[in-house]
Protein backbone atom coordinates (compact mmCIF):
# COMPACT_ATOMS: atom_id res chain seq x y z
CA UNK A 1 54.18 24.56 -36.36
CA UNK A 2 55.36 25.94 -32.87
CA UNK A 3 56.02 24.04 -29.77
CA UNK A 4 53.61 22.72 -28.56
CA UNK A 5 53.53 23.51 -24.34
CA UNK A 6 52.72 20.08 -22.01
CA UNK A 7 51.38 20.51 -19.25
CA UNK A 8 49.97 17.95 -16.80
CA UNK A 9 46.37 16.44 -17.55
CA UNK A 10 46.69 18.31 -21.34
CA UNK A 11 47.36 17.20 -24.79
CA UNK A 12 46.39 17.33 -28.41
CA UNK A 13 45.83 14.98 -30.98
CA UNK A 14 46.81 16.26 -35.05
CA UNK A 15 45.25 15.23 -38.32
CA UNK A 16 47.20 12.92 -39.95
CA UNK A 17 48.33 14.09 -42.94
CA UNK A 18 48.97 10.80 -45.38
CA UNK A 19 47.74 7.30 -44.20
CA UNK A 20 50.39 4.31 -45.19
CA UNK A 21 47.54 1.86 -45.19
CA UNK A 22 43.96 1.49 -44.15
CA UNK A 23 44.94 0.65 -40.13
CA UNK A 24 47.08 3.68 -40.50
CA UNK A 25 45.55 6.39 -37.29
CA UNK A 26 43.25 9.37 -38.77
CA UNK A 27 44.63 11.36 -35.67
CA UNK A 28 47.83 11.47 -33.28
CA UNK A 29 49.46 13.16 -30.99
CA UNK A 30 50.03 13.32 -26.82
CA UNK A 31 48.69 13.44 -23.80
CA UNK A 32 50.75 14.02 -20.48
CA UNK A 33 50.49 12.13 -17.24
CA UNK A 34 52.02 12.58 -14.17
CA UNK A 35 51.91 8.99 -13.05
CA UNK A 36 53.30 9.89 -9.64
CA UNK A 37 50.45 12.11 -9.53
CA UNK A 38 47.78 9.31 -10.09
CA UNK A 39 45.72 9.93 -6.45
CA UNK A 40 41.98 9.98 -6.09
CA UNK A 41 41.35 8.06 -9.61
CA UNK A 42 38.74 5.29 -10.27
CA UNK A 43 40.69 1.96 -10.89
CA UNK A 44 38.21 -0.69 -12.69
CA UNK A 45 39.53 -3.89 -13.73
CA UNK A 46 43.59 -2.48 -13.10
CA UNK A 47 42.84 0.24 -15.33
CA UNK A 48 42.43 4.34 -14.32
CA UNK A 49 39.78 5.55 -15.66
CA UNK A 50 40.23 9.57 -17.02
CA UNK A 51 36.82 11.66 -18.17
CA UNK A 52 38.41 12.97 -21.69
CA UNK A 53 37.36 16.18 -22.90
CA UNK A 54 38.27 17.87 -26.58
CA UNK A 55 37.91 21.36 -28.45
CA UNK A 56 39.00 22.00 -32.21
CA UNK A 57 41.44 24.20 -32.31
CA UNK A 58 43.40 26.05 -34.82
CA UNK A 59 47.22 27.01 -34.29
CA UNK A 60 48.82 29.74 -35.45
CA UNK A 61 50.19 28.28 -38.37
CA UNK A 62 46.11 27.54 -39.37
CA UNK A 63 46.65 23.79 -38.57
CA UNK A 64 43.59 22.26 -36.88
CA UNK A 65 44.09 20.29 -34.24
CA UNK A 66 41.77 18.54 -30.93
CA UNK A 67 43.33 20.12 -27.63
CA UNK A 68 42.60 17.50 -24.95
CA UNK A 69 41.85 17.86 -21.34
CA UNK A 70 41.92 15.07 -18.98
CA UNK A 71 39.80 15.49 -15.76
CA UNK A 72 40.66 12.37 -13.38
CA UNK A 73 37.40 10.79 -11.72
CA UNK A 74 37.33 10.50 -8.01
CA UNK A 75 36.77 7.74 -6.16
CA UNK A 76 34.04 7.89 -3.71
CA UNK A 77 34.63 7.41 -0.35
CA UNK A 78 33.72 4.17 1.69
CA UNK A 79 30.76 4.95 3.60
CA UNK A 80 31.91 5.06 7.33
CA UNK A 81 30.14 3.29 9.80
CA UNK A 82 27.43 5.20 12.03
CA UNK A 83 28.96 6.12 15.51
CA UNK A 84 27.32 4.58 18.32
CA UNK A 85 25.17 6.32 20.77
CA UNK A 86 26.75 5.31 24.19
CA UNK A 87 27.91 7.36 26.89
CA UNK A 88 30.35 6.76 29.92
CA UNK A 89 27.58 6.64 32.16
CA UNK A 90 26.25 3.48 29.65
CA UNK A 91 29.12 1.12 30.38
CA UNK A 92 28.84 -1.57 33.18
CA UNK A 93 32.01 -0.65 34.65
């Protein structure tokens, strides 16, 4: 099989082809994460959370595999605080 290209938020995860035991995976493979990239991500519990996406795929060689796409999920932003309504000519002094 060729190469396969990382890039960041991609990966792929291959059929295995034997299984040593029953606990043995049914699929593995890679995914790559820039970790000094990790900005603007959902953290629940200490853990980012990624929204994991997957199409089968076949490579050149005929191999199928899952390509995987990782979109990170945003945090939303605290709700700011309504501005008050007061004017110079408001204060006392």
């Amino acid at each position: 099989m060729t190469e396969f290209e990382q890039r960041p938020d991609k990966g792929r995860l291959m059929a295995a082809q034997s299984k040593k035991n029953e606990k043995s995976p049914d699929y593995w493979g890679e995914l790559a994460i820039n970790p000094k990239d990790m900005t603007n991500v959902t953290i629940e519990n200490g853990m980012h959370i990624y929204k994991v996406s997957g199409w089968k795929t076949k490579s050149k060689a005929g191999n199928t595999y899952l390509s995987l796409s990782v979109k990170r999920i945003e945090a939303e932003a605290p709700a700011q605080p309504p501005k008050a309504d007061i004017s110079d000519d408001d204060l006392p002094f």
